[in-house]
N, C-alpha and C. Protein backbone atom coordinates (compact mmCIF):
# COMPACT_ATOMS: atom_id res chain seq x y z
N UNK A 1 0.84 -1.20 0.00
CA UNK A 1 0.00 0.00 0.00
C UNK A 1 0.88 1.25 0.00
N UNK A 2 0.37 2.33 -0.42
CA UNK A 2 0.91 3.40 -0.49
C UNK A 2 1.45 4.06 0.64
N UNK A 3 0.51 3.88 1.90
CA UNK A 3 0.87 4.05 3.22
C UNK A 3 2.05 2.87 3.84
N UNK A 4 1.86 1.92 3.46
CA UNK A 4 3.57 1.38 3.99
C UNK A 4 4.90 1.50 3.05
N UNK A 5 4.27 2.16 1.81
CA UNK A 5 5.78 2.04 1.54
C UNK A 5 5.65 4.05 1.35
N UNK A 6 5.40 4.07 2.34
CA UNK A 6 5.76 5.71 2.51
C UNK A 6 5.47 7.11 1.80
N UNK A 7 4.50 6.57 0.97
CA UNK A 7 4.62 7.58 -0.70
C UNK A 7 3.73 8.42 -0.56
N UNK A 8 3.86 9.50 -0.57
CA UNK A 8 2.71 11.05 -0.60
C UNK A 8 1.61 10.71 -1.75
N UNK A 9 0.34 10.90 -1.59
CA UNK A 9 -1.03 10.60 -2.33
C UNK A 9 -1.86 11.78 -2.49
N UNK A 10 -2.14 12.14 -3.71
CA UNK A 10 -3.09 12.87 -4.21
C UNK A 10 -4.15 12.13 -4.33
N UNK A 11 -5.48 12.72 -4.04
CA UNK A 11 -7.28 12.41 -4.77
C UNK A 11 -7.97 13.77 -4.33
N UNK A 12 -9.22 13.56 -5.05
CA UNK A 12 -10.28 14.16 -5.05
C UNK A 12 -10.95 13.66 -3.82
N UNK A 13 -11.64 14.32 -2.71
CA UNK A 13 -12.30 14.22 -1.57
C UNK A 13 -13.43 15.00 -1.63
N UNK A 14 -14.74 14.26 -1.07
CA UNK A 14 -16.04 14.99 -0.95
C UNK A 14 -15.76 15.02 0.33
N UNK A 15 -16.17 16.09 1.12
CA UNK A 15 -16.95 16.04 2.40
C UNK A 15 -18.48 15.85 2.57
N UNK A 16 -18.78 16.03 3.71
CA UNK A 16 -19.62 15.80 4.61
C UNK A 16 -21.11 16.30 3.79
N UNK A 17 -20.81 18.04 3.09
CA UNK A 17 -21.59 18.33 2.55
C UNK A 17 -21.98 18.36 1.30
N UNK A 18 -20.81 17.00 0.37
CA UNK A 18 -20.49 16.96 -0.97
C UNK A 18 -19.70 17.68 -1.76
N UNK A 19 -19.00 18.79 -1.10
CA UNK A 19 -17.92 19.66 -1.33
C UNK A 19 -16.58 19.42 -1.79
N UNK A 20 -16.21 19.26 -3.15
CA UNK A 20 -15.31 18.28 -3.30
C UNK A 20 -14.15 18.87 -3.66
N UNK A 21 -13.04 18.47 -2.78
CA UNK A 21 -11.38 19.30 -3.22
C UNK A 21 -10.43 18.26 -3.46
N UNK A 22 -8.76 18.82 -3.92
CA UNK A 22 -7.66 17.64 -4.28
C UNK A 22 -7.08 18.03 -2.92
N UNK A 23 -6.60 16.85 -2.50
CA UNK A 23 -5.91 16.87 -1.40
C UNK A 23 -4.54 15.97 -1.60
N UNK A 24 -3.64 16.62 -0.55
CA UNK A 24 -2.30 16.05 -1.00
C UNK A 24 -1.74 15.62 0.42
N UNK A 25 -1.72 14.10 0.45
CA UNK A 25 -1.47 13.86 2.02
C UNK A 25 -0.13 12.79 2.24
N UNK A 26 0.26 12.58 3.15
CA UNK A 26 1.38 11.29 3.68
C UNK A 26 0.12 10.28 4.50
N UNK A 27 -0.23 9.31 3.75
CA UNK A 27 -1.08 8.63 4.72
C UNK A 27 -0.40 7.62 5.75
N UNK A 28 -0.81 7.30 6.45
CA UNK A 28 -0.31 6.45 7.89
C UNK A 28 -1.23 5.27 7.80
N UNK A 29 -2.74 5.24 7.97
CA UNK A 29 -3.20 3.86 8.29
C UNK A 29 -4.66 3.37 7.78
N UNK A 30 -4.61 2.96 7.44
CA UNK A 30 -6.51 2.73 7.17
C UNK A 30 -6.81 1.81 8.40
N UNK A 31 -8.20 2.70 8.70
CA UNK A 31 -8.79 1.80 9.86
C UNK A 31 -10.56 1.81 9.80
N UNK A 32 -11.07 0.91 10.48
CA UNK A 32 -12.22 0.41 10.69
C UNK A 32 -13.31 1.11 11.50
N UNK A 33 -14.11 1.63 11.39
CA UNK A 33 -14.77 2.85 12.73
C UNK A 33 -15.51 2.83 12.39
N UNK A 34 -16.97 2.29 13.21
CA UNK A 34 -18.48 2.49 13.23
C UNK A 34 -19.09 1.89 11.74
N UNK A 35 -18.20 0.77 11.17
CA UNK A 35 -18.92 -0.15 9.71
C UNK A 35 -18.49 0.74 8.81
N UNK A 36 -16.92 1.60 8.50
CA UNK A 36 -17.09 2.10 7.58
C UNK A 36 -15.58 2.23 7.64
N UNK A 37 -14.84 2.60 6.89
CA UNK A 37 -13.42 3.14 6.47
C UNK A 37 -12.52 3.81 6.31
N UNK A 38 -11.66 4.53 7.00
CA UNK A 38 -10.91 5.56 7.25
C UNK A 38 -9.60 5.57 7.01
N UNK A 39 -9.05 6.44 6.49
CA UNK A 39 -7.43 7.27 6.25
C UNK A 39 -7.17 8.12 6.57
N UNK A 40 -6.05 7.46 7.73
CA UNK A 40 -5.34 8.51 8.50
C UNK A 40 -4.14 9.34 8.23
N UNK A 41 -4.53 10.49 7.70
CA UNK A 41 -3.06 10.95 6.78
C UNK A 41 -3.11 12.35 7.52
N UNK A 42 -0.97 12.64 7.32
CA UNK A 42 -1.10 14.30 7.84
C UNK A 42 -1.59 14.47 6.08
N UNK A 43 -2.19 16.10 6.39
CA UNK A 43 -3.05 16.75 5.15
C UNK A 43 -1.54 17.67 4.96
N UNK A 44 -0.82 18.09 3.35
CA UNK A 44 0.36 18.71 3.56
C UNK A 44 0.59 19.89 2.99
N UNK A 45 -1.39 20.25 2.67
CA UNK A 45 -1.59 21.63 2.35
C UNK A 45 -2.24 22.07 3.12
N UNK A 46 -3.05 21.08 4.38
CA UNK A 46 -3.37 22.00 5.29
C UNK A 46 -2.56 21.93 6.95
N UNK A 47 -1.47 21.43 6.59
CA UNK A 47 -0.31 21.00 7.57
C UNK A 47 -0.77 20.46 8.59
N UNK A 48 -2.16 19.76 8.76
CA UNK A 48 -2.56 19.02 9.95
C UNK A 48 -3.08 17.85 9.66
N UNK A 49 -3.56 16.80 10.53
CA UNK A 49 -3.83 15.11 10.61
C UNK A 49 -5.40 15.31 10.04
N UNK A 50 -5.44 14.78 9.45
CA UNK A 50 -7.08 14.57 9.09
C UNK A 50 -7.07 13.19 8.59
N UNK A 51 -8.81 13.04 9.44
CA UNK A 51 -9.22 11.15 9.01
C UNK A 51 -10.20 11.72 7.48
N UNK A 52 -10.25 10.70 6.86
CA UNK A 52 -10.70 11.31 5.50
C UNK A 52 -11.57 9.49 5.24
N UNK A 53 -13.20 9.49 4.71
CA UNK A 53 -13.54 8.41 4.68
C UNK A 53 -12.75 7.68 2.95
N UNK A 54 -12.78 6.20 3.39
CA UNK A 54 -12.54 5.74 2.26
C UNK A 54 -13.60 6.08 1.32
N UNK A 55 -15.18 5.73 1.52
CA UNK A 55 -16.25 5.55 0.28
C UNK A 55 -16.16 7.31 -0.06
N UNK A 56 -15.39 8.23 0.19
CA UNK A 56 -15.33 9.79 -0.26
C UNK A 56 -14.15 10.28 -1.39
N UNK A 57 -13.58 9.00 -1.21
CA UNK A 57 -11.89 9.06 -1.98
C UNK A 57 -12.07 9.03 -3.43
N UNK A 58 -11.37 9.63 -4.27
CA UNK A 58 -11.83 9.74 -5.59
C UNK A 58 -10.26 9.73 -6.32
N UNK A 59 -9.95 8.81 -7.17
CA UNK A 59 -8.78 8.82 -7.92
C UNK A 59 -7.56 8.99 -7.22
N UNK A 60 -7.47 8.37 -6.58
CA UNK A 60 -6.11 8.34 -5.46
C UNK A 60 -4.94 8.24 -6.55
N UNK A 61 -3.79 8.40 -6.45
CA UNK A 61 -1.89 8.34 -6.83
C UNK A 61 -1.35 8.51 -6.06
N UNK A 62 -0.31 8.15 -6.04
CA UNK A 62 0.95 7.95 -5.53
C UNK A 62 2.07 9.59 -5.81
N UNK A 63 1.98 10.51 -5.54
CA UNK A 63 2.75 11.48 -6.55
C UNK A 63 4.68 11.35 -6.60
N UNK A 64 5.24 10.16 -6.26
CA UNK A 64 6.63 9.76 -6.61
C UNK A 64 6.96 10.67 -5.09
N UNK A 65 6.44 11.45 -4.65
CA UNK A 65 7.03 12.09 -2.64
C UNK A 65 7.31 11.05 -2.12
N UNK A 66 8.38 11.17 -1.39
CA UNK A 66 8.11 10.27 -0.44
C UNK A 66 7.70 11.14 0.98
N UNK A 67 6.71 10.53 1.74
CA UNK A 67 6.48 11.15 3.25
C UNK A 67 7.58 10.97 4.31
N UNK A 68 7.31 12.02 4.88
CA UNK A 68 8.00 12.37 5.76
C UNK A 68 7.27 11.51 7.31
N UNK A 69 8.58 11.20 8.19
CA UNK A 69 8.22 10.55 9.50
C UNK A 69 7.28 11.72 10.42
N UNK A 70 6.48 11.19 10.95
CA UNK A 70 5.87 12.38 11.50
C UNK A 70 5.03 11.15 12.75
N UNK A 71 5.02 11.49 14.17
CA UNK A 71 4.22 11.28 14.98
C UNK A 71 3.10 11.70 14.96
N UNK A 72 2.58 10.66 15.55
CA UNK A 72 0.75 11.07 15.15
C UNK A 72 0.11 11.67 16.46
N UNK A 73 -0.20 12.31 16.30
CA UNK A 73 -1.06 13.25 18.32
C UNK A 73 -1.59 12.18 18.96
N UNK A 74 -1.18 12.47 19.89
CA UNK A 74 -1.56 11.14 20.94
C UNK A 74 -0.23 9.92 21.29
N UNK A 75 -0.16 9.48 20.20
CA UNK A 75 0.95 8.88 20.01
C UNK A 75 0.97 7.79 19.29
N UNK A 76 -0.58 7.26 18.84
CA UNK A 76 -1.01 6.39 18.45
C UNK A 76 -2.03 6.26 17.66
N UNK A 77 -2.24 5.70 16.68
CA UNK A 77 -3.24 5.87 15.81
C UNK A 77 -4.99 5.48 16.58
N UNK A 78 -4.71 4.60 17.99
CA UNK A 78 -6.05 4.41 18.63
C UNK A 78 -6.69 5.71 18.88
N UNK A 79 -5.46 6.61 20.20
CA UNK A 79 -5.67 7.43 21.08
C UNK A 79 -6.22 8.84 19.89
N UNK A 80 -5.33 8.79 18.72
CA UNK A 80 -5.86 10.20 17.60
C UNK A 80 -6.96 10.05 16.81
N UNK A 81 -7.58 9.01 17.10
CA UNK A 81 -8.93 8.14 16.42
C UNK A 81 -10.45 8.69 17.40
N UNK A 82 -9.87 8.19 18.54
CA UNK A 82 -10.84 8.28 20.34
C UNK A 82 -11.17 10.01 19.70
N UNK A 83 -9.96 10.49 20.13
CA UNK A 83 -10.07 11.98 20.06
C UNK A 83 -10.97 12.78 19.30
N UNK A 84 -10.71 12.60 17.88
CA UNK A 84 -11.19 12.94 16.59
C UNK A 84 -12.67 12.76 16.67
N UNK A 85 -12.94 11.48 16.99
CA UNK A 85 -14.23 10.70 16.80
C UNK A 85 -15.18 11.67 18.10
N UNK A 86 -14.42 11.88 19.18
CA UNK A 86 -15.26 12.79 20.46
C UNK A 86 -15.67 14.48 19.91
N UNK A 87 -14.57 14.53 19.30
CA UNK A 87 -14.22 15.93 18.75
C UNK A 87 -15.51 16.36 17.59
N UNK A 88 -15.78 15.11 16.98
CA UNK A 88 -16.83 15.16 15.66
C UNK A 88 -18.25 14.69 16.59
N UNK A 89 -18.25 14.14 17.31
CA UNK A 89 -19.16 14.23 18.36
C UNK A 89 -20.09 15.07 18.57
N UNK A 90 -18.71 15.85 19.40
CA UNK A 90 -19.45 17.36 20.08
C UNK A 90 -20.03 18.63 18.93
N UNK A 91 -19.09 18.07 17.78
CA UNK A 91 -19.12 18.98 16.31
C UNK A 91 -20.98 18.71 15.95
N UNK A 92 -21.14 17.35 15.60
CA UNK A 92 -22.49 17.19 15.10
C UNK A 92 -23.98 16.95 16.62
N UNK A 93 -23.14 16.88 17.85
CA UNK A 93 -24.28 16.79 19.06
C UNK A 93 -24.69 16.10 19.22
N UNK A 94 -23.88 14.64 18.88
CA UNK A 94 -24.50 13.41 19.10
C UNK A 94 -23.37 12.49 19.72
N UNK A 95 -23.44 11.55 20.55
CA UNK A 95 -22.72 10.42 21.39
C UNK A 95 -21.35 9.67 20.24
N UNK A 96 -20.56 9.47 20.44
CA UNK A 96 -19.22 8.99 19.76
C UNK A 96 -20.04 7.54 19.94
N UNK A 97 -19.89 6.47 19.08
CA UNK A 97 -20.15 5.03 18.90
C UNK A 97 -18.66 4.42 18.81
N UNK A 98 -19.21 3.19 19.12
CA UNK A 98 -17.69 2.35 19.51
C UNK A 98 -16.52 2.09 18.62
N UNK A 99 -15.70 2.39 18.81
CA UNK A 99 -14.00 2.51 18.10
C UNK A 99 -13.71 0.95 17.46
N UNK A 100 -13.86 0.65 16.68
CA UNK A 100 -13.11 -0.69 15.88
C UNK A 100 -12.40 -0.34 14.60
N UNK A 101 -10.86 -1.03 15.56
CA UNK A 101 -9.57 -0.91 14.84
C UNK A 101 -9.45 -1.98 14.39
């Protein structure tokens, strides 16, 4: 995968409200959360960690970068998951559902 062998990734991303931009990230991990699919990448135009859903991803590459080592907040991809997920929580006013990594 692109995330283990280190390589910076361009795609097209919808959000939440169908709003769709290119994003240029170092991804770290795909993980499992609430029956659905996530990528955990620093964002390296908006210099911060963002989870980004898989079913939103649009034409992913590889752009020949290689990523840079970077610790993830928290320290761990669980603990920056917990966080995020409380954080989007309080964002939409509804209860965080259970974490599966």
């Amino acid at each position: 995968s692109m995330a283990a062998n280190g390589e910076r990734v361009r795609f097209g991303y919808a959000d939440w409200q169908g709003q769709t931009t290119t994003r240029h990230v170092e991804p770290v991990r795909l993980v499992a959360l609430s029956r659905r699919w996530y990528l955990v990448a620093f964002d390296l135009d908006r210099t911060d960690w963002r989870t980004f859903r898989v079913d939103r991803i649009a034409e992913p590459r590889a752009t020949g970068g290689r990523a840079a080592h970077r610790e993830i907040p928290g320290g761990d991809v669980h603990t920056y998951l917990a966080g995020a997920r409380a954080a989007m929580a309080d964002f939409l006013g509804a209860a965080p559902s259970n974490l599966t990594l």
